[in-house]
PDB file of N, CA and C in Angstrom:
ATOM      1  N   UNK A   1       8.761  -1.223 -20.041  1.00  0.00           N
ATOM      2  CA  UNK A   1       8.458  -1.564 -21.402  1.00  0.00           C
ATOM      3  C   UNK A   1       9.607  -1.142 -22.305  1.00  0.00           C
ATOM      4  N   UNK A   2      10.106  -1.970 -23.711  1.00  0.00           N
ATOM      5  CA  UNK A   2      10.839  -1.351 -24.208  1.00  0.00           C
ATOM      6  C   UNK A   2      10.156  -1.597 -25.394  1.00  0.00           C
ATOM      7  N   UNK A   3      11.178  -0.626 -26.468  1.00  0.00           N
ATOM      8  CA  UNK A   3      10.601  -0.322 -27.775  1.00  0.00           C
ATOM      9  C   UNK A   3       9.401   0.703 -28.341  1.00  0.00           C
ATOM     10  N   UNK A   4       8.690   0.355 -29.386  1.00  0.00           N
ATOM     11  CA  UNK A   4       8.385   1.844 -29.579  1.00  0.00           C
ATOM     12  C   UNK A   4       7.226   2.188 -28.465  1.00  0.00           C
ATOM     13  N   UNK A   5       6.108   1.640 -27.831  1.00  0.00           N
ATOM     14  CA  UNK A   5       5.520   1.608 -26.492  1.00  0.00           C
ATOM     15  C   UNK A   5       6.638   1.756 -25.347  1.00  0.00           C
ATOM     16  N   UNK A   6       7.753   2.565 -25.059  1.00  0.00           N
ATOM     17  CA  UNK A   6       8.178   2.580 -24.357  1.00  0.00           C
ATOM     18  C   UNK A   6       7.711   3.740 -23.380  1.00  0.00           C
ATOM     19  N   UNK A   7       7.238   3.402 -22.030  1.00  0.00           N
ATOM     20  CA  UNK A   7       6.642   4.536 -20.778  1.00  0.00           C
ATOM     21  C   UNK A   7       7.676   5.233 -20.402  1.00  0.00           C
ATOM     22  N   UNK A   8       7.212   6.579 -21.216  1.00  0.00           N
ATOM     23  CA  UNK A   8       8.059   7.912 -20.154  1.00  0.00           C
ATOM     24  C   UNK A   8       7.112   8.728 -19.555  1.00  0.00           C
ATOM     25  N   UNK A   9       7.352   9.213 -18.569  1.00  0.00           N
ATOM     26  CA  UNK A   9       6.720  10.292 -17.293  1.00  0.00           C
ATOM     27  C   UNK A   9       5.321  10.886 -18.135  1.00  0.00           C
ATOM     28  N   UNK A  10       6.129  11.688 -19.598  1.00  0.00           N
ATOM     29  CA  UNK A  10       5.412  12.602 -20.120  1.00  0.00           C
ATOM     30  C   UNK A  10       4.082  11.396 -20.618  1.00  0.00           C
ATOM     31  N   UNK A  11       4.259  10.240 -20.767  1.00  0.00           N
ATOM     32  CA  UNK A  11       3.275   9.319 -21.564  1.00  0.00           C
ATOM     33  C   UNK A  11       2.378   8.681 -20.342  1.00  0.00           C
ATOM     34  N   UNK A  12       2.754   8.661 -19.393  1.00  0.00           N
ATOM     35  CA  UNK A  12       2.047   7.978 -17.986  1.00  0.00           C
ATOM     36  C   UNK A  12       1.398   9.369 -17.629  1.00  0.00           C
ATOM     37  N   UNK A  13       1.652  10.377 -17.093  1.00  0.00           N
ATOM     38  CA  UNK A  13       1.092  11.154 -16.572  1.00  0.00           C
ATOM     39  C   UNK A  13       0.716  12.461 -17.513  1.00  0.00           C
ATOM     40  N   UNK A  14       0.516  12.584 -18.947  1.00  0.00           N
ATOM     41  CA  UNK A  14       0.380  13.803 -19.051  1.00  0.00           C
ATOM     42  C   UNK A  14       1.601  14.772 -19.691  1.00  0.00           C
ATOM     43  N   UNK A  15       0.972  16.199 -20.028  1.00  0.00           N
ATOM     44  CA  UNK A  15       2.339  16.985 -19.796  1.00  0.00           C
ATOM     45  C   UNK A  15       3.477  17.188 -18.947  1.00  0.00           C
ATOM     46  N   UNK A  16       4.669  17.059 -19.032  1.00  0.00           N
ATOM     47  CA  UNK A  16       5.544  16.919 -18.306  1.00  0.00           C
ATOM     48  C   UNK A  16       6.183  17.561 -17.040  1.00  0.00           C
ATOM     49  N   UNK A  17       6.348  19.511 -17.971  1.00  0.00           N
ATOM     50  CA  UNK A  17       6.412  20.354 -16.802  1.00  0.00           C
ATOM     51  C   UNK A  17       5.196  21.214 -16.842  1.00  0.00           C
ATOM     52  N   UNK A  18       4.787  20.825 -15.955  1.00  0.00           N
ATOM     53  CA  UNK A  18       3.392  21.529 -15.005  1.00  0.00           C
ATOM     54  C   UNK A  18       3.832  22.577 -14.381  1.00  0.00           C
ATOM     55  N   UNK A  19       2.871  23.781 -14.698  1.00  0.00           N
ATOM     56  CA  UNK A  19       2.696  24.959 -13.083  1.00  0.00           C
ATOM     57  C   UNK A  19       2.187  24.595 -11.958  1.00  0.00           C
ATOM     58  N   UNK A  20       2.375  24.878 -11.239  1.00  0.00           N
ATOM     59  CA  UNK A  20       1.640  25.004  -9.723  1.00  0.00           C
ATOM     60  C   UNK A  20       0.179  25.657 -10.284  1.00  0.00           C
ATOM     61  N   UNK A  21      -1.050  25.378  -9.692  1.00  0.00           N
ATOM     62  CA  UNK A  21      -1.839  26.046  -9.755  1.00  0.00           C
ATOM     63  C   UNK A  21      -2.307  27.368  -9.074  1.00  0.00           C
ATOM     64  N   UNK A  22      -1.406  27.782  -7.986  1.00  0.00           N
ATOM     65  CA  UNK A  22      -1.157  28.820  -7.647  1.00  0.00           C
ATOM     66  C   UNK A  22       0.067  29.570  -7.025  1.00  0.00           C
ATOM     67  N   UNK A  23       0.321  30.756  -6.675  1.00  0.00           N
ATOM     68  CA  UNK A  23       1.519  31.136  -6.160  1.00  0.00           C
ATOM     69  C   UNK A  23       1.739  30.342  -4.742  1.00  0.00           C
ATOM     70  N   UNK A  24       3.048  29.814  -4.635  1.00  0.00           N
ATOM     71  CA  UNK A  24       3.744  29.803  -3.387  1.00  0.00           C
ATOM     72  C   UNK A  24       3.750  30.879  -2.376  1.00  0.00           C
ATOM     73  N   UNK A  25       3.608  30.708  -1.179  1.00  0.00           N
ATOM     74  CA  UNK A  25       4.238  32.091  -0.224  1.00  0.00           C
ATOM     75  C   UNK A  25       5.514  32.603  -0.449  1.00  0.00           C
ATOM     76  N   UNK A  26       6.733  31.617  -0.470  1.00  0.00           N
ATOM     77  CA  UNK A  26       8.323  32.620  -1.074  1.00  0.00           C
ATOM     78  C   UNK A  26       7.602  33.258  -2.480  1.00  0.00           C
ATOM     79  N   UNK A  27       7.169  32.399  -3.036  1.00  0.00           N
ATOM     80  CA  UNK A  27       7.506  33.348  -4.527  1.00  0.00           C
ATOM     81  C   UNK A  27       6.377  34.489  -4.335  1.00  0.00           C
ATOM     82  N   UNK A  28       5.083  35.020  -3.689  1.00  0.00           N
ATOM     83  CA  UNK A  28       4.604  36.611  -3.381  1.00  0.00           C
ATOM     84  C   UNK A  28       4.967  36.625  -2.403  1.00  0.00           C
ATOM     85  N   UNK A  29       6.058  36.439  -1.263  1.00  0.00           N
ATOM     86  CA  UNK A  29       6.682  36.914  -0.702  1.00  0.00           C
ATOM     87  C   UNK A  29       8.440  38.009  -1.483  1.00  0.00           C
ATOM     88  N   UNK A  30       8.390  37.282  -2.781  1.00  0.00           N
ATOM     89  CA  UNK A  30       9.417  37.775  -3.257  1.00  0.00           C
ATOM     90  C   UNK A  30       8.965  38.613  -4.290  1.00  0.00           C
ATOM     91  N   UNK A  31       8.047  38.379  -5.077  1.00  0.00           N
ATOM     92  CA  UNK A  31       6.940  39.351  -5.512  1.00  0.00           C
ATOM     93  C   UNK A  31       6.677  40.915  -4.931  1.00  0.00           C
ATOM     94  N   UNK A  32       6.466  40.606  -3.996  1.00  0.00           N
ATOM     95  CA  UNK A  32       6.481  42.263  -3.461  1.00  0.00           C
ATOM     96  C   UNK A  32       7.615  42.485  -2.780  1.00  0.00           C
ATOM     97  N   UNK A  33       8.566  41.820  -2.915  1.00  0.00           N
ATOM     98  CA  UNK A  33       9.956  42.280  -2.440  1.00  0.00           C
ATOM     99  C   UNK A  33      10.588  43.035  -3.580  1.00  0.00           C
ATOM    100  N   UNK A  34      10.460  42.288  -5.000  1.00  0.00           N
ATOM    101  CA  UNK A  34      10.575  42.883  -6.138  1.00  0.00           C
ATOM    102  C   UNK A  34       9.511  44.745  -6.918  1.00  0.00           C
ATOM    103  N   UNK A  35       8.650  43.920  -6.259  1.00  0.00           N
ATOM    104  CA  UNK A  35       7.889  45.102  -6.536  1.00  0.00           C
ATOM    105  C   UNK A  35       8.184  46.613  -5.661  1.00  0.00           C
ATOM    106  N   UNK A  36       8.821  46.691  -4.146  1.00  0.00           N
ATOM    107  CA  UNK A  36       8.825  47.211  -3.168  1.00  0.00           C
ATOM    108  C   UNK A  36      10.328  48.102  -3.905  1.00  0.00           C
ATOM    109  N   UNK A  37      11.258  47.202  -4.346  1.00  0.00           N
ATOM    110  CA  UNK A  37      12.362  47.486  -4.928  1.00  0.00           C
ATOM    111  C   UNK A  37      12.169  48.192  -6.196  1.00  0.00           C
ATOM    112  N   UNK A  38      11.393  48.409  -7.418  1.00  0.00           N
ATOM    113  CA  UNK A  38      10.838  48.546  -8.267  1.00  0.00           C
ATOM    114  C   UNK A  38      10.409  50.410  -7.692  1.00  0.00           C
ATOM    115  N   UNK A  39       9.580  50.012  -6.821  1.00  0.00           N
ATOM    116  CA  UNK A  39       8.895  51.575  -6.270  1.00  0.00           C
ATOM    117  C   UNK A  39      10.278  52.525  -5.529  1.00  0.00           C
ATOM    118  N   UNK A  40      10.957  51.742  -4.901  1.00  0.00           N
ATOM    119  CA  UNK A  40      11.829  52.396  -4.361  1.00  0.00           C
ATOM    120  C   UNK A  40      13.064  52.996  -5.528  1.00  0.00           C
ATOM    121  N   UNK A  41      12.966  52.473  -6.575  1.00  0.00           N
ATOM    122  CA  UNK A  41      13.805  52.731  -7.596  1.00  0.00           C
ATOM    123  C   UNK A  41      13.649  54.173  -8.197  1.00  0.00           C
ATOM    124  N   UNK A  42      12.100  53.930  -8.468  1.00  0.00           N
ATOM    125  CA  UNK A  42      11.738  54.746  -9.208  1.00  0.00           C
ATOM    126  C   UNK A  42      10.930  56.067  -8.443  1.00  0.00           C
ATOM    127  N   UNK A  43      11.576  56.307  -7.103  1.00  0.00           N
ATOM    128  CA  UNK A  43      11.114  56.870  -6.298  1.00  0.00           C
ATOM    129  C   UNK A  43      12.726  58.028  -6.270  1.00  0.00           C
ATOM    130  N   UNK A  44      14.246  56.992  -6.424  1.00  0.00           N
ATOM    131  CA  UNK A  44      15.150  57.574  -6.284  1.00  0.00           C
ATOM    132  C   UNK A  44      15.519  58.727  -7.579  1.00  0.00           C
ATOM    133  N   UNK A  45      14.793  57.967  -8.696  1.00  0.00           N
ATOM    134  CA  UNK A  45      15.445  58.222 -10.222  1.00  0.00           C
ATOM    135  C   UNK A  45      14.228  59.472  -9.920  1.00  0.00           C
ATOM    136  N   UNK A  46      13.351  59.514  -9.639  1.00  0.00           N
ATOM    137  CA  UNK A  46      12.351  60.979  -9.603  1.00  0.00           C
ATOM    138  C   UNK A  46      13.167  62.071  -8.425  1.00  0.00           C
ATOM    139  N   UNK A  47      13.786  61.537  -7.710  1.00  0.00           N
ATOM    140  CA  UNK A  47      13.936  62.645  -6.460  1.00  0.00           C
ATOM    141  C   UNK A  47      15.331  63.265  -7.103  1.00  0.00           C
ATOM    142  N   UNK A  48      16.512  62.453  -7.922  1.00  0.00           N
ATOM    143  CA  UNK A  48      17.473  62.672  -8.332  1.00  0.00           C
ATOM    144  C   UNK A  48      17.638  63.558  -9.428  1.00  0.00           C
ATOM    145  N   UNK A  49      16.467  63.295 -10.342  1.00  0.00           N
ATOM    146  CA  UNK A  49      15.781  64.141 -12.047  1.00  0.00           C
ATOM    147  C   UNK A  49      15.297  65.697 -11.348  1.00  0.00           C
ATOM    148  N   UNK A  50      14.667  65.330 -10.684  1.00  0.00           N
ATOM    149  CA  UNK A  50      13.769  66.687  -9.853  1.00  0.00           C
ATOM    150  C   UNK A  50      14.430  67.894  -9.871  1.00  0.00           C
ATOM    151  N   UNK A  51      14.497  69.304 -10.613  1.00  0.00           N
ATOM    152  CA  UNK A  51      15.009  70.280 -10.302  1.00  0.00           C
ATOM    153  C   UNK A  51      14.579  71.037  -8.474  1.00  0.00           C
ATOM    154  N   UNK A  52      15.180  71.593  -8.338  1.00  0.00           N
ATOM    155  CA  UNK A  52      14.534  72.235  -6.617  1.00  0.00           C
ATOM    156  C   UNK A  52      13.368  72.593  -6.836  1.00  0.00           C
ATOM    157  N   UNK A  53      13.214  73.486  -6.916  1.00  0.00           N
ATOM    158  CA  UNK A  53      11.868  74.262  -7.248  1.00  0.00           C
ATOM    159  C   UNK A  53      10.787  73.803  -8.680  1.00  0.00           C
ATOM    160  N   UNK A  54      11.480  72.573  -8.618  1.00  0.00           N
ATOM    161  CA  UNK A  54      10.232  71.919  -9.884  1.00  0.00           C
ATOM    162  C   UNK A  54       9.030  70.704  -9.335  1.00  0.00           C
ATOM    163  N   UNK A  55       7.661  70.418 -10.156  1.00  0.00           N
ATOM    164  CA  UNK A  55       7.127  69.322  -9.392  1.00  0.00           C
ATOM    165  C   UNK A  55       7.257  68.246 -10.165  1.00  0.00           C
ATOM    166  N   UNK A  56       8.188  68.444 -11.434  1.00  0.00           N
ATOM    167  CA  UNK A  56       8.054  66.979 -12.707  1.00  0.00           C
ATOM    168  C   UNK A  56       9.741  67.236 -12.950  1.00  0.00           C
ATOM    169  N   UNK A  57      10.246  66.090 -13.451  1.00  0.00           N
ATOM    170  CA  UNK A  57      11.211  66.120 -13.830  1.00  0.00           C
ATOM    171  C   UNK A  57      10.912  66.176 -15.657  1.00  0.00           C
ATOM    172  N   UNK A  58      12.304  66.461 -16.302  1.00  0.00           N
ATOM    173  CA  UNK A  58      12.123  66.641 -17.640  1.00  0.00           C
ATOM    174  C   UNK A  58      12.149  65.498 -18.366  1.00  0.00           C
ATOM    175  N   UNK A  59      12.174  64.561 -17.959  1.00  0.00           N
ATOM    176  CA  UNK A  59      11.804  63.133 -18.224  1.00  0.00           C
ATOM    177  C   UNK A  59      10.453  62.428 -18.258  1.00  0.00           C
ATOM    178  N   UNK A  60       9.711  62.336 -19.829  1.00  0.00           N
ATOM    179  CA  UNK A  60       8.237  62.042 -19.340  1.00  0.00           C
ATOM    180  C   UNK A  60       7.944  60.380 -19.091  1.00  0.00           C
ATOM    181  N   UNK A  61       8.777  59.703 -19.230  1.00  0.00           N
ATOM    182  CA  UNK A  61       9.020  58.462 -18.651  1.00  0.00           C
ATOM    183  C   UNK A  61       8.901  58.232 -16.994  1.00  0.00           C
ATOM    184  N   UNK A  62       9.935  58.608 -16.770  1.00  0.00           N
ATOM    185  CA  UNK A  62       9.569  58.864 -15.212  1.00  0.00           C
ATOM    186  C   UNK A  62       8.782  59.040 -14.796  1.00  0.00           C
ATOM    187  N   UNK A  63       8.854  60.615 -14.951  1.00  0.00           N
ATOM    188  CA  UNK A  63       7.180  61.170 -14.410  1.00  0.00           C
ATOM    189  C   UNK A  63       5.860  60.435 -14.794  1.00  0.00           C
ATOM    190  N   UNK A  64       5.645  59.589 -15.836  1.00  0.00           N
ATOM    191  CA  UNK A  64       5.070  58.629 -15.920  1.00  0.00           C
ATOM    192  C   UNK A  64       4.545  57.846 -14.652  1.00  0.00           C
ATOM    193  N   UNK A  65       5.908  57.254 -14.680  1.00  0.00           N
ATOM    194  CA  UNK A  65       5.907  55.525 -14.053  1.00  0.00           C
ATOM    195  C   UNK A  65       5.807  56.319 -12.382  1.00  0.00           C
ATOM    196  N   UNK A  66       6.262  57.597 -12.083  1.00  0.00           N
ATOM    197  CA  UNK A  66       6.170  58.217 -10.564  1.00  0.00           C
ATOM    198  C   UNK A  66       4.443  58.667 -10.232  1.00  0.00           C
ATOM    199  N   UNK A  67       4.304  59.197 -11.090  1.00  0.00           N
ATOM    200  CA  UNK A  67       2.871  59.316 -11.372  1.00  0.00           C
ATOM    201  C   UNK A  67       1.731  58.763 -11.264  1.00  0.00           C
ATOM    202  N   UNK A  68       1.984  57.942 -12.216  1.00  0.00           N
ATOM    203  CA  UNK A  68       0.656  57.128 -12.973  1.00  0.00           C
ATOM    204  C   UNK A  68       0.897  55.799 -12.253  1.00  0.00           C
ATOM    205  N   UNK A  69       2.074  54.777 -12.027  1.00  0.00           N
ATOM    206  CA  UNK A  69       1.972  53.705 -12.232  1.00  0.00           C
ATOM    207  C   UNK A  69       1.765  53.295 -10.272  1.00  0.00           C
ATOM    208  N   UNK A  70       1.341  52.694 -10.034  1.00  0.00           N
ATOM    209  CA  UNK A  70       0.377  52.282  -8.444  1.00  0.00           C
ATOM    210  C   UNK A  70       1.322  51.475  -7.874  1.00  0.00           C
ATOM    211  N   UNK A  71       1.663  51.881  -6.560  1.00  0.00           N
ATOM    212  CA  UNK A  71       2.619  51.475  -5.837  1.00  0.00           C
ATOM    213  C   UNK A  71       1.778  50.169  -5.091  1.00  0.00           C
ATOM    214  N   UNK A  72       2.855  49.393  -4.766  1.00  0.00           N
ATOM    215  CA  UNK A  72       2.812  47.707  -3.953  1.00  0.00           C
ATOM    216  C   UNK A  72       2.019  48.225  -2.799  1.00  0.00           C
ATOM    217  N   UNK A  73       2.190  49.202  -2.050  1.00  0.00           N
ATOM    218  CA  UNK A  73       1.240  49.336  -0.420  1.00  0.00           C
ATOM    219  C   UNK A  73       0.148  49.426  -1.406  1.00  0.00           C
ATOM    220  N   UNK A  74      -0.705  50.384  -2.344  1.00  0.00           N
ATOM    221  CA  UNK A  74      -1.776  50.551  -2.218  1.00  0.00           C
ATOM    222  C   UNK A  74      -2.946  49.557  -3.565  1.00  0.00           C
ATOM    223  N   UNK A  75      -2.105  48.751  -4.186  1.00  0.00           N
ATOM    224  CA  UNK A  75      -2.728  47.955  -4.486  1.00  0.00           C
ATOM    225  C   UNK A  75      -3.498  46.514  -3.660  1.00  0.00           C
ATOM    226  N   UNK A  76      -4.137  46.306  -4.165  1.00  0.00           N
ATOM    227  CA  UNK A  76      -5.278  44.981  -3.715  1.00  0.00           C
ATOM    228  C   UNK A  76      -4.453  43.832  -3.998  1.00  0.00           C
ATOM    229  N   UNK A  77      -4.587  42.731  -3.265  1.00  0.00           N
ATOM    230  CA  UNK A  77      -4.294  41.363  -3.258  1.00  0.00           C
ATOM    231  C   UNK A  77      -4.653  40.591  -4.851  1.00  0.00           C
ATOM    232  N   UNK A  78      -5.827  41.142  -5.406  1.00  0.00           N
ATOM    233  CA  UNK A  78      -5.849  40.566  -6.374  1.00  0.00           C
ATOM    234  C   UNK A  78      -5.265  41.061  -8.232  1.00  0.00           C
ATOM    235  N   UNK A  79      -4.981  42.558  -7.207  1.00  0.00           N
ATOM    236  CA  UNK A  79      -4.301  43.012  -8.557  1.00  0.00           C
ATOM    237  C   UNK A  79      -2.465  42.756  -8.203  1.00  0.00           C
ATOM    238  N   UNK A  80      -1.938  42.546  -7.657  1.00  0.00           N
ATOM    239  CA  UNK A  80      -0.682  42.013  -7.098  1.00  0.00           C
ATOM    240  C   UNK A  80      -0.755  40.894  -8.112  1.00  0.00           C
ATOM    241  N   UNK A  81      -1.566  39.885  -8.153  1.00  0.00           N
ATOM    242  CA  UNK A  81      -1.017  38.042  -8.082  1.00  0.00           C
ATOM    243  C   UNK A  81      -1.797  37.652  -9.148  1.00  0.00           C
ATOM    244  N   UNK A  82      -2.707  38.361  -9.890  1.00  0.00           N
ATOM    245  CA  UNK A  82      -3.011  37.774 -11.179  1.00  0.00           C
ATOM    246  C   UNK A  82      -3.217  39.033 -11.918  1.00  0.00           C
ATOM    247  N   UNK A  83      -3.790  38.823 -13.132  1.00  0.00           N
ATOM    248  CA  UNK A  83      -3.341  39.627 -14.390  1.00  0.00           C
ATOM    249  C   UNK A  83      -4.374  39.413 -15.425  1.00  0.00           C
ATOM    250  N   UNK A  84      -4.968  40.611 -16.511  1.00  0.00           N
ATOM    251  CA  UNK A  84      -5.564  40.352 -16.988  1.00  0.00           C
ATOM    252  C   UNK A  84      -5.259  39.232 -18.423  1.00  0.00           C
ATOM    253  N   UNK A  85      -6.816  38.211 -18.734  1.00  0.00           N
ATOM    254  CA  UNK A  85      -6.475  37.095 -19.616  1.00  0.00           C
ATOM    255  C   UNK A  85      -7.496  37.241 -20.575  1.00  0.00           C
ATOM    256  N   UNK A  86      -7.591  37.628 -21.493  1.00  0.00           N
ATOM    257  CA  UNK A  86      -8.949  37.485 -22.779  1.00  0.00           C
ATOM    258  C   UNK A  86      -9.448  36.185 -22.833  1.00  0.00           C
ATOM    259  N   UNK A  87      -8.204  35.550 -22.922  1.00  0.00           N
ATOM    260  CA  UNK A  87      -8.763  33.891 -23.406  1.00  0.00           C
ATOM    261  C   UNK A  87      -9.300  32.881 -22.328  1.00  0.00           C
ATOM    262  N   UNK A  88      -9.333  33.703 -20.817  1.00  0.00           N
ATOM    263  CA  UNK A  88      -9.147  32.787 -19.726  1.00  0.00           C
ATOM    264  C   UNK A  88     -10.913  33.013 -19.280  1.00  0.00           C
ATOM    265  N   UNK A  89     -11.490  32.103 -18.607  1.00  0.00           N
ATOM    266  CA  UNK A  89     -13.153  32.341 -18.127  1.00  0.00           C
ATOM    267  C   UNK A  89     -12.388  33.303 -17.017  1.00  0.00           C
ATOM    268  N   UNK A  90     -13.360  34.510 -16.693  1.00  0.00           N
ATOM    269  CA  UNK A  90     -12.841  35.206 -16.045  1.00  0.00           C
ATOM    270  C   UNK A  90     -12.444  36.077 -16.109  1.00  0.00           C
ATOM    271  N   UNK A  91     -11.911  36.365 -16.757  1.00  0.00           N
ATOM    272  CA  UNK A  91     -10.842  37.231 -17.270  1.00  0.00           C
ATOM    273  C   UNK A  91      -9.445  37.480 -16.315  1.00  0.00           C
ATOM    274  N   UNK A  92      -9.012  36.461 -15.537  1.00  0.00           N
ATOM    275  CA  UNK A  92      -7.823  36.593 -15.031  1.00  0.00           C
ATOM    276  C   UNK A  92      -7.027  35.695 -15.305  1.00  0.00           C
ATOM    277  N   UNK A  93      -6.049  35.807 -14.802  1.00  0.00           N
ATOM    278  CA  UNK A  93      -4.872  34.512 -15.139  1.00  0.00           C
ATOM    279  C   UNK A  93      -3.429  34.660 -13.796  1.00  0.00           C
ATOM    280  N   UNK A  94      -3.385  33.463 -13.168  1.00  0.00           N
ATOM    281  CA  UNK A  94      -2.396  34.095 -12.019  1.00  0.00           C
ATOM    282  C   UNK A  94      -0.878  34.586 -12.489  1.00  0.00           C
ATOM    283  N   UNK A  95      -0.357  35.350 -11.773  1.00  0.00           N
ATOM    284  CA  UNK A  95       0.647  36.426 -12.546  1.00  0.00           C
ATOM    285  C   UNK A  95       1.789  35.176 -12.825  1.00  0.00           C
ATOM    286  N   UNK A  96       1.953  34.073 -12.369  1.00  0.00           N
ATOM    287  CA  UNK A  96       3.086  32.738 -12.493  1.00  0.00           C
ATOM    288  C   UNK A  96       3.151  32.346 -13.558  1.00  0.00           C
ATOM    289  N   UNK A  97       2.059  31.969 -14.377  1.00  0.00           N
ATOM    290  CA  UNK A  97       1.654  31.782 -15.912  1.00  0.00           C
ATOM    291  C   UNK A  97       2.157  32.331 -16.872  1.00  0.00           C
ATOM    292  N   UNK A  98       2.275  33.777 -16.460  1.00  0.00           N
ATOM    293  CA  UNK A  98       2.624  34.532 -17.730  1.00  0.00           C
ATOM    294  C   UNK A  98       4.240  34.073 -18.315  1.00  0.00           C
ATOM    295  N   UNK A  99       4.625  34.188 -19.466  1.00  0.00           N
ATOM    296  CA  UNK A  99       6.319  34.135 -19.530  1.00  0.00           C
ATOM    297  C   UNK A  99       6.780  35.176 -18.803  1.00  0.00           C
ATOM    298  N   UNK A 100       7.933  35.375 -18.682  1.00  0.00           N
ATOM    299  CA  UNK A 100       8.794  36.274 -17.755  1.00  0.00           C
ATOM    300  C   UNK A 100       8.092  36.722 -17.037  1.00  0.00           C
ATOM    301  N   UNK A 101       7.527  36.397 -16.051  1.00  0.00           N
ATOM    302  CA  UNK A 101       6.423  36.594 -15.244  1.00  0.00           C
ATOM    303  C   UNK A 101       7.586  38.308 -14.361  1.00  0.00           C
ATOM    304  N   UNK A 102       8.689  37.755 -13.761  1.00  0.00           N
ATOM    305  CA  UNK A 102       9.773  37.933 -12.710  1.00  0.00           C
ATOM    306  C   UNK A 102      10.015  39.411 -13.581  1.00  0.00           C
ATOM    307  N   UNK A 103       9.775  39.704 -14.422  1.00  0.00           N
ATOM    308  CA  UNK A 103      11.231  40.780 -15.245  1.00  0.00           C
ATOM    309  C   UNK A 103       9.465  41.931 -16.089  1.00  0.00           C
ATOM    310  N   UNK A 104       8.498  41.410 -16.100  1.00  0.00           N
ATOM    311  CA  UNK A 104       7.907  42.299 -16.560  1.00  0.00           C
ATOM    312  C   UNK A 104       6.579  43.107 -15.407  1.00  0.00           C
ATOM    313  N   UNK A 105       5.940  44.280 -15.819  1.00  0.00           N
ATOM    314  CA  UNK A 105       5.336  44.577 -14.691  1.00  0.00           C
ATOM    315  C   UNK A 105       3.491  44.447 -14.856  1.00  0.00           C
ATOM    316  N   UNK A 106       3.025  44.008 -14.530  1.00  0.00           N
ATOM    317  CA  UNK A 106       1.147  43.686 -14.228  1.00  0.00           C
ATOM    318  C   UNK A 106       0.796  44.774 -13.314  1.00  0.00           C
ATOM    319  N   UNK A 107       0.860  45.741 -13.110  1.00  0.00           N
ATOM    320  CA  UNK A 107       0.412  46.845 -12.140  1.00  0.00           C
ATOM    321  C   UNK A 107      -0.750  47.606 -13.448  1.00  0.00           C
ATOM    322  N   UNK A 108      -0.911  47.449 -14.364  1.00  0.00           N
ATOM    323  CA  UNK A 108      -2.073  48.451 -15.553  1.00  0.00           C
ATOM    324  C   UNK A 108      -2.668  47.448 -15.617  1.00  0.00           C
ATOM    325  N   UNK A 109      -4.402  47.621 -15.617  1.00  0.00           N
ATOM    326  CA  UNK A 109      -5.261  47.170 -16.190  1.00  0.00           C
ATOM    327  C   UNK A 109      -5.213  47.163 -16.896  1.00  0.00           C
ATOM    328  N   UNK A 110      -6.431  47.131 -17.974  1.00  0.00           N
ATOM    329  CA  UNK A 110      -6.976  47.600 -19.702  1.00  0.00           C
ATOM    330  C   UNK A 110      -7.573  48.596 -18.849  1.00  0.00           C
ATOM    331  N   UNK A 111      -8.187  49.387 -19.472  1.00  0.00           N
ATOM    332  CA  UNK A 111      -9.164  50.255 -19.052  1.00  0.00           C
ATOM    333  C   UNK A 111     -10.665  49.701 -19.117  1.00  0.00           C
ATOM    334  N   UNK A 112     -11.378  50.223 -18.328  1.00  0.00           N
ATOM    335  CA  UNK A 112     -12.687  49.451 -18.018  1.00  0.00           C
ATOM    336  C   UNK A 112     -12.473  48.312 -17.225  1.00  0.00           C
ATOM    337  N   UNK A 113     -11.770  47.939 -16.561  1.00  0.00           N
ATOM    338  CA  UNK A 113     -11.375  46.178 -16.008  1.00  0.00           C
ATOM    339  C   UNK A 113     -11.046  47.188 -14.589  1.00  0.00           C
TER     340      UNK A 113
END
């Protein structure tokens, strides 16, 4: 067709770029490759901060994220790959959705969830 009825992708089918409706195997295969790397990071930056004879480093950041924040072995499958959503039925949303899905971290609930 030409002119102002002219058929593009986005007008035949819909929105144009679509998500997957769920994760790929590479991408939570690379997911907890990232995440594995993430723990191991922050496993080095605690052992390196650490005085000898101390059990916290003087960094409450760290000791934080060494602490508090739940490593890739001992989380659940479903807290790995989706994430909490207010607006979503459910209250989840798969972790692919989010923007910068790759660069930010989904390991905290809300509390009560």
């Amino acid at each position: 067709m030409f002119g102002a009825f002219k058929s593009t992708l986005a007008a035949q089918g819909g929105y144009l770029w679509k998500k997957a409706p769920r994760l790929s195997m590479p991408q939570k295969s690379r997911l907890k490759q990232r995440m594995r790397l993430v723990d191991q990071n922050i496993d080095v930056l605690y052992q390196s901060l650490k005085a000898a004879g101390e059990e916290t480093t003087n960094c409450k950041k760290i000791d934080a994220l060494y602490f508090n924040l739940p490593r890739e072995k001992d989380m659940v499958a479903r807290d790995k790959y989706t994430t909490f959503d207010k607006k979503v039925k459910g209250y989840r949303k798969s972790v692919h959705l989010v923007p910068k899905w790759t660069r930010t971290t989904f390991r905290e609930n809300p509390k009560y969830f």
